[in-house]
Protein backbone atom coordinates (compact mmCIF):
# COMPACT_ATOMS: atom_id res chain seq x y z
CA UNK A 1 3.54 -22.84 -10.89
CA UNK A 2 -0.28 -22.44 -9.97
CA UNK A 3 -1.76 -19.22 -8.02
CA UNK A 4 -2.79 -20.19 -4.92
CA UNK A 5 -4.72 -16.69 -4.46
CA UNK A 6 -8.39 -15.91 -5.44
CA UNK A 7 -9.34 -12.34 -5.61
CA UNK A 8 -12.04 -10.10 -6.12
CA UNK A 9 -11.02 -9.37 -9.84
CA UNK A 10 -8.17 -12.21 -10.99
CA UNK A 11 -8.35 -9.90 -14.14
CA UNK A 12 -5.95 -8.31 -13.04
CA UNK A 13 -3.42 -11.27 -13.79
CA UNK A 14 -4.73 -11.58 -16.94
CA UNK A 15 -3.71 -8.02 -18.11
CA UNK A 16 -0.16 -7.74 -15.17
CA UNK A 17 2.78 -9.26 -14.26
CA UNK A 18 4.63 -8.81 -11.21
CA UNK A 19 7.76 -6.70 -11.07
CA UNK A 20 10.00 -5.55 -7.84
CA UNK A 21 12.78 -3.10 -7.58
CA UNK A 22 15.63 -4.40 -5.26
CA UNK A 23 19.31 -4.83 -5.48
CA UNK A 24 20.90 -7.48 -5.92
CA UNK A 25 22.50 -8.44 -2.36
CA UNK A 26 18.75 -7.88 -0.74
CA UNK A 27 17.22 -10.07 -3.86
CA UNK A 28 17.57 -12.91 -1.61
CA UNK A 29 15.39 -12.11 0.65
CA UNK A 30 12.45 -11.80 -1.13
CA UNK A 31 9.63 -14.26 -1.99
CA UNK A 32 9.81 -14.64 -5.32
CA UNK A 33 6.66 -16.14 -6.18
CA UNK A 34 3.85 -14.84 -3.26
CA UNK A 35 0.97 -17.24 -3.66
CA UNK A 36 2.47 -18.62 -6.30
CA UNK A 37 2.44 -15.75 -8.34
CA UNK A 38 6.14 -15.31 -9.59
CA UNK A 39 7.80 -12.51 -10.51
CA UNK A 40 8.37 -11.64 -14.12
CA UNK A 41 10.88 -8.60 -13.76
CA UNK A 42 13.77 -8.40 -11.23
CA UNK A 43 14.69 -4.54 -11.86
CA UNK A 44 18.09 -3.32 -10.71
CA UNK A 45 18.39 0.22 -9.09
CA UNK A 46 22.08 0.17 -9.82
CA UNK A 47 21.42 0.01 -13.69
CA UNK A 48 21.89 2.50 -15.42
CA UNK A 49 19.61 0.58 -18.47
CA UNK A 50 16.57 0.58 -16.18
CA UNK A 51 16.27 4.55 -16.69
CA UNK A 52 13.20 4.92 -18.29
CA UNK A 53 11.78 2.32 -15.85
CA UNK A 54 12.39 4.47 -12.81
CA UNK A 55 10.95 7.35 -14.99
CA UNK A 56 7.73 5.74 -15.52
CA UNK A 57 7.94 4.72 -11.48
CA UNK A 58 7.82 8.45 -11.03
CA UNK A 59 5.04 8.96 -13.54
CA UNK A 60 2.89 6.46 -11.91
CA UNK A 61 3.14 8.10 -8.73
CA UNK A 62 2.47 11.58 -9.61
CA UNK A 63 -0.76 10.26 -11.62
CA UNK A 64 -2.24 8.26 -8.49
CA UNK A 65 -1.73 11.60 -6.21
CA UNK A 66 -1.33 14.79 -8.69
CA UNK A 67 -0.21 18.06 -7.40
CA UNK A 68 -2.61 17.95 -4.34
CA UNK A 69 -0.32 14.71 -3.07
CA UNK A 70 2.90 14.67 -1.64
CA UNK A 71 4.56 13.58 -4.85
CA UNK A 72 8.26 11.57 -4.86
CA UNK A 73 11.43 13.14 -5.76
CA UNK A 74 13.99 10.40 -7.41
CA UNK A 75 16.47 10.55 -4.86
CA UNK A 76 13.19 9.27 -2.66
CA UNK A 77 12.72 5.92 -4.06
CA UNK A 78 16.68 5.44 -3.67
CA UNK A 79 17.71 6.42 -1.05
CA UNK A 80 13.82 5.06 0.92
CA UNK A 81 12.65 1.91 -1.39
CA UNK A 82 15.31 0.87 -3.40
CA UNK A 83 18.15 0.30 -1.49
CA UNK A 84 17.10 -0.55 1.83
CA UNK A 85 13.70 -2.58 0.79
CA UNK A 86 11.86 -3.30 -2.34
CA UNK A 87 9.03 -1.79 -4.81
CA UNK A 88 6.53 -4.08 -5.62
CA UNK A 89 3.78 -3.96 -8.55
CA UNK A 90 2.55 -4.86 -11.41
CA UNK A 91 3.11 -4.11 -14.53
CA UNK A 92 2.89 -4.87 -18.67
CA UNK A 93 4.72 -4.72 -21.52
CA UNK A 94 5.13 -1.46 -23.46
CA UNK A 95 4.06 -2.98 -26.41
CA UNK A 96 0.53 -4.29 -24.91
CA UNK A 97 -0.95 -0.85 -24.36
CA UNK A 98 -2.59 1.58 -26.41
CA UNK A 99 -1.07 4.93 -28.34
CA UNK A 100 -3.07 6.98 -25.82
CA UNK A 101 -2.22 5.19 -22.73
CA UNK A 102 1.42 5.03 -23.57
CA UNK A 103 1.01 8.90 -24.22
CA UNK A 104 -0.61 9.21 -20.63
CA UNK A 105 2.67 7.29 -19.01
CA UNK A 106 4.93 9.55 -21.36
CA UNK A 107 6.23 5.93 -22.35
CA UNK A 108 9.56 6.64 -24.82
CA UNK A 109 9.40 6.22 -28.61
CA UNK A 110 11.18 2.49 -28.64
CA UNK A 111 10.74 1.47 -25.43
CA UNK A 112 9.79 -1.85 -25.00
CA UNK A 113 10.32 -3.08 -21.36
CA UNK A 114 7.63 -2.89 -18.41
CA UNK A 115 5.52 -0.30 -17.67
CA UNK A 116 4.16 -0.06 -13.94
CA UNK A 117 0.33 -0.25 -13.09
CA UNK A 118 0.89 -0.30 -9.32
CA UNK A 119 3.56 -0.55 -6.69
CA UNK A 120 3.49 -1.02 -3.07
CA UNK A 121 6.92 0.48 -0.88
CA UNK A 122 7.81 -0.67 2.68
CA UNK A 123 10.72 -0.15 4.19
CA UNK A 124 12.38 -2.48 6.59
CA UNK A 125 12.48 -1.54 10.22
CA UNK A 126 15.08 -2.45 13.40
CA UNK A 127 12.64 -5.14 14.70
CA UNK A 128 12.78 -8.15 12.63
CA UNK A 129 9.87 -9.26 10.53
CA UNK A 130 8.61 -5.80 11.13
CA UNK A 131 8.00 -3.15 8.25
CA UNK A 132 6.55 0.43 7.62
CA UNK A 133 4.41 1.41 4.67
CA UNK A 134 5.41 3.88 2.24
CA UNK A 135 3.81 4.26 -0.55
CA UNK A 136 1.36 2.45 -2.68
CA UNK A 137 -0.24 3.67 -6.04
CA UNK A 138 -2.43 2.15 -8.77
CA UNK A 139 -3.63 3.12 -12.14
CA UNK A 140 -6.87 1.60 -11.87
CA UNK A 141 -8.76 4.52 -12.00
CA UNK A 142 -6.50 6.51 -14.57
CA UNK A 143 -7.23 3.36 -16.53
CA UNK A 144 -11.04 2.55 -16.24
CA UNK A 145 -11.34 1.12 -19.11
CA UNK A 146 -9.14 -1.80 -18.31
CA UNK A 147 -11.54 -2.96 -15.13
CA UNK A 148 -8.61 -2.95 -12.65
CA UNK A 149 -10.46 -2.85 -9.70
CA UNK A 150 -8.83 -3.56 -6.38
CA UNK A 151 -5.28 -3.00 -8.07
CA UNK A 152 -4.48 -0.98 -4.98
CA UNK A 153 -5.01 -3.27 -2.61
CA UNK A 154 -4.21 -6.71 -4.75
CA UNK A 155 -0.83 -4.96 -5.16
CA UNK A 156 -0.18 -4.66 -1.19
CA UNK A 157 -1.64 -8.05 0.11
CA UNK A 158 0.95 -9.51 -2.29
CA UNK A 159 3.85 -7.25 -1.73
CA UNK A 160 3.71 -7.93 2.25
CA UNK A 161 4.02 -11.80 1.58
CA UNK A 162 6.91 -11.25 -0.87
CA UNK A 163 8.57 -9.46 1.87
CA UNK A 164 7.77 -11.83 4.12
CA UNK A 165 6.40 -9.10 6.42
CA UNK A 166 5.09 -10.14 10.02
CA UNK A 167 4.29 -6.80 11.91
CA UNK A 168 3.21 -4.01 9.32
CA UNK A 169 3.22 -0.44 10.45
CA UNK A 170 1.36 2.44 8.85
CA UNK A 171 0.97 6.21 8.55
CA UNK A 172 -1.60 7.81 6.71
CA UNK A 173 -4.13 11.17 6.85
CA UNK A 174 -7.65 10.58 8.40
CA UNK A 175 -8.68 12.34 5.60
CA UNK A 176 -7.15 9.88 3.07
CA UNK A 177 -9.28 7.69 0.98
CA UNK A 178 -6.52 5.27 1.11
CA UNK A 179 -8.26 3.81 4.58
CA UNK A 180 -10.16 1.66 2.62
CA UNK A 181 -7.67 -0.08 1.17
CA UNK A 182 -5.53 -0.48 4.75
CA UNK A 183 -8.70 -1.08 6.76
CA UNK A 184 -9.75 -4.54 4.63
CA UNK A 185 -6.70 -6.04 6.54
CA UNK A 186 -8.04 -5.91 9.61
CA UNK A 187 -8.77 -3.88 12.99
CA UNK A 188 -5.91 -1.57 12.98
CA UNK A 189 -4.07 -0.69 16.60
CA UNK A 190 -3.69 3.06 16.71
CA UNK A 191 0.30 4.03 17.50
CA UNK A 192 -0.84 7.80 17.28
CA UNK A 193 -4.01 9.56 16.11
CA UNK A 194 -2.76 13.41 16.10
CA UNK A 195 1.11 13.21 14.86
CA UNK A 196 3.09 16.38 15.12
CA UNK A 197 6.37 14.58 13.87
CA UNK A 198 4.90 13.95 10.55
CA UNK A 199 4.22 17.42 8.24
CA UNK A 200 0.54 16.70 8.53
CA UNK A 201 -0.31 16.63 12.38
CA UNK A 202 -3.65 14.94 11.08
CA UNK A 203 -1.91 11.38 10.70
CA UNK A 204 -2.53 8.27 12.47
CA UNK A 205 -0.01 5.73 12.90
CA UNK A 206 -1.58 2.08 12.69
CA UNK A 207 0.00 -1.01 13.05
CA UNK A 208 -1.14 -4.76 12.14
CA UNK A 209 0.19 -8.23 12.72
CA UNK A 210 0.46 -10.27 9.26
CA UNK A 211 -1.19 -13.30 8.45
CA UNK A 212 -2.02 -14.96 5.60
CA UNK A 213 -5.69 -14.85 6.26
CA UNK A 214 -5.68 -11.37 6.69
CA UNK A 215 -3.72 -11.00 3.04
CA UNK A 216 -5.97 -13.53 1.47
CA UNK A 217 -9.01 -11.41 3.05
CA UNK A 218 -8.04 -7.89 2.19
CA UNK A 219 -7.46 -9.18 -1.79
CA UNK A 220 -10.66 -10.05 -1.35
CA UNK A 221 -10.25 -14.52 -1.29
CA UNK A 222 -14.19 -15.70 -0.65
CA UNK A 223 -13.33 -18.05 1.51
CA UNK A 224 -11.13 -15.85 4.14
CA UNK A 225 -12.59 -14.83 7.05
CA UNK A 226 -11.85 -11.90 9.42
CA UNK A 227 -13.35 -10.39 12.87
CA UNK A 228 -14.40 -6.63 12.92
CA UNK A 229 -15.60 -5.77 16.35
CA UNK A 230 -18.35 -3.27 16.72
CA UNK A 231 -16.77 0.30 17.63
CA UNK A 232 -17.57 1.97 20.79
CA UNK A 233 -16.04 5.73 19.39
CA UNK A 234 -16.61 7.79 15.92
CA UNK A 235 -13.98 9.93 14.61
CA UNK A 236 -15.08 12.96 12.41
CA UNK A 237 -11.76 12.70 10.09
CA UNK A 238 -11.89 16.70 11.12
CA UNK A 239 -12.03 17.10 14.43
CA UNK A 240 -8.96 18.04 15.69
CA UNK A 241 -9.70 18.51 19.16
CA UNK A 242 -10.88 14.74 19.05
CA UNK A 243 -7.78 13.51 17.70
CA UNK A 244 -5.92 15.21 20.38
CA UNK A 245 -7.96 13.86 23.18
CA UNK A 246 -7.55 10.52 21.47
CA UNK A 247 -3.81 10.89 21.46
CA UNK A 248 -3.35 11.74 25.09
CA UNK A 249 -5.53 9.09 25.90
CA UNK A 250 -2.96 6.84 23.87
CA UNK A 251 0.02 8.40 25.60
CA UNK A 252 -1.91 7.82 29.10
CA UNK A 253 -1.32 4.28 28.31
CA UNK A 254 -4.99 3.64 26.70
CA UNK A 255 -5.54 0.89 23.56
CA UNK A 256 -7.43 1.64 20.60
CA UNK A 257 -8.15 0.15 17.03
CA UNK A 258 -9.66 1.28 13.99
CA UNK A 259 -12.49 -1.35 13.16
CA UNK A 260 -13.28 -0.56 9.32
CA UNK A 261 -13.73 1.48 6.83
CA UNK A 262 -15.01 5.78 7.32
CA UNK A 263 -18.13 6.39 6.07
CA UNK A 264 -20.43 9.19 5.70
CA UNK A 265 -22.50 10.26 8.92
CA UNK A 266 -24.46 13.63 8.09
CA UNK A 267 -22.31 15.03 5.41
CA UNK A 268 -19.36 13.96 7.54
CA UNK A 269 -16.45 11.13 7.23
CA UNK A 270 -16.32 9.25 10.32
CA UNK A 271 -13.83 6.60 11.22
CA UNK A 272 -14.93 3.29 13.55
CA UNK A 273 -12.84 3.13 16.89
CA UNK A 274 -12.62 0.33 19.16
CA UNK A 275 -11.23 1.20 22.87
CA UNK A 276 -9.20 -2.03 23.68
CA UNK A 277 -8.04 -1.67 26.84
CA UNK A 278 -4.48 -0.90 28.29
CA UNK A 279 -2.33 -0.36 25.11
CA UNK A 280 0.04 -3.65 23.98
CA UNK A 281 3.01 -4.66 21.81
């Protein structure tokens, strides 16, 4: 089978293979082979074998965010990923990394199955074709040495065409640096820009339609194309009140996008903000 996907660093299929999480019944739905890129491990939550994978799932998450993060209990990637969705990532064999990186993963004495370098979690909502964003982590920079760049977001434009997603839905901080990975798929409609349901009120809620030129784009394909639009607002990823005023203006029946990635303005993170008109879909 040939890869049908350039990227910015096609290293990273050099060093990775492709693993997913999913059980059995919901295997079916899955594209096995996204771009032509098939899957090498088919991992069973309802194993009791796959153990120490789940352990190093854990691991890998807890290294991408550390103790400032919000950091996954087990019972998390059951009862959220697992069961009703898939994890998707990439991963190699135990016995193609180093005594110091196994010792980083806390990789068992004998084990000799995959080890995850990324993984992308969405969850599968009411509307069909429609899915929310959960969680998505990457040892590129734990692992410099390897020249993994653009694991991150490699690892996502891939997971949503294995799971054949069509409208993508998103929550993250305006403070997280994780906007520059979700803002290479496109201009992102804002759903909410100050979020009192979520434990951080400081959360936007984005959503995207899916394409294949916007996957091919964001994993960073020379020949894909996408349209930014210039941005009429700029969002200090601190300003509260802003957020606020932003939100009513949402709730008043107002559109809005985010048109690319923050970037520094005086010592300050600004995000680029499109008003769109009356608010659609």
């Amino acid at each position: 089978m040939t890869r049908t996907l350039t990227t910015r660093n096609d290293v990273i299929f050099e060093q990775l293979a492709p693993f997913v999480v999913t059980t059995p019944a919901n295997e079916g739905q899955l594209e096995m082979a996204p771009f032509g890129i098939p899957t090498r491990w088919v991992v069973s939550p309802y194993a009791a074998g796959n153990g120490v994978f789940f352990q190093l799932l854990q691991k890998l998450d807890g290294l991408t965010f550390g103790p400032e993060g919000m950091p996954m209990d087990k019972w998390v990637f059951y009862n959220c990923a697992e069961l009703p969705g898939f994890i998707y990532g990439f991963a190699v064999e135990a016995a193609a990394m180093t005594a110091v990186e196994r010792e980083l993963m806390e990789v068992p004495a004998g084990y000799a199955g995959p080890v995850p370098f990324s993984m992308y979690i969405a969850i599968p909502m009411h509307e069909a074709g429609a899915w929310f964003g959960h969680n998505l982590a990457s040892l590129n920079r734990t692992f410099p040495h390897r020249r993994l760049d653009g694991l991150g977001t490699v690892t996502k434009a891939v997971a949503l065409e294995a799971f054949k997603v069509r409208r993508f839905v998103g929550a993250t901080q305006w403070t997280s640096k994780a906007l520059y990975i979700h803002t290479r798929f496109g201009p992102l409609a804002l759903r909410t820009t100050w979020t009192p349901a979520h434990s951080t009120a400081a959360t936007l809620t984005y959503q995207f339609d899916v394409t294949r030129e916007a996957l091919r784009y964001a994993a960073g394909d020379p020949a894909a194309r996408l349209a930014f639009p210039e941005p009429d607002i700029h969002l200090d990823a601190t300003d509260v009140n802003a957020m606020q005023a932003l939100q009513a203006r949402i709730e008043a029946g107002e559109g809005f996008e985010l048109v690319g990635p923050p970037s520094m303005q005086g010592g300050r993170v600004v995000h680029p903000i499109r008003a769109t008109g009356p608010a659609v879909g």
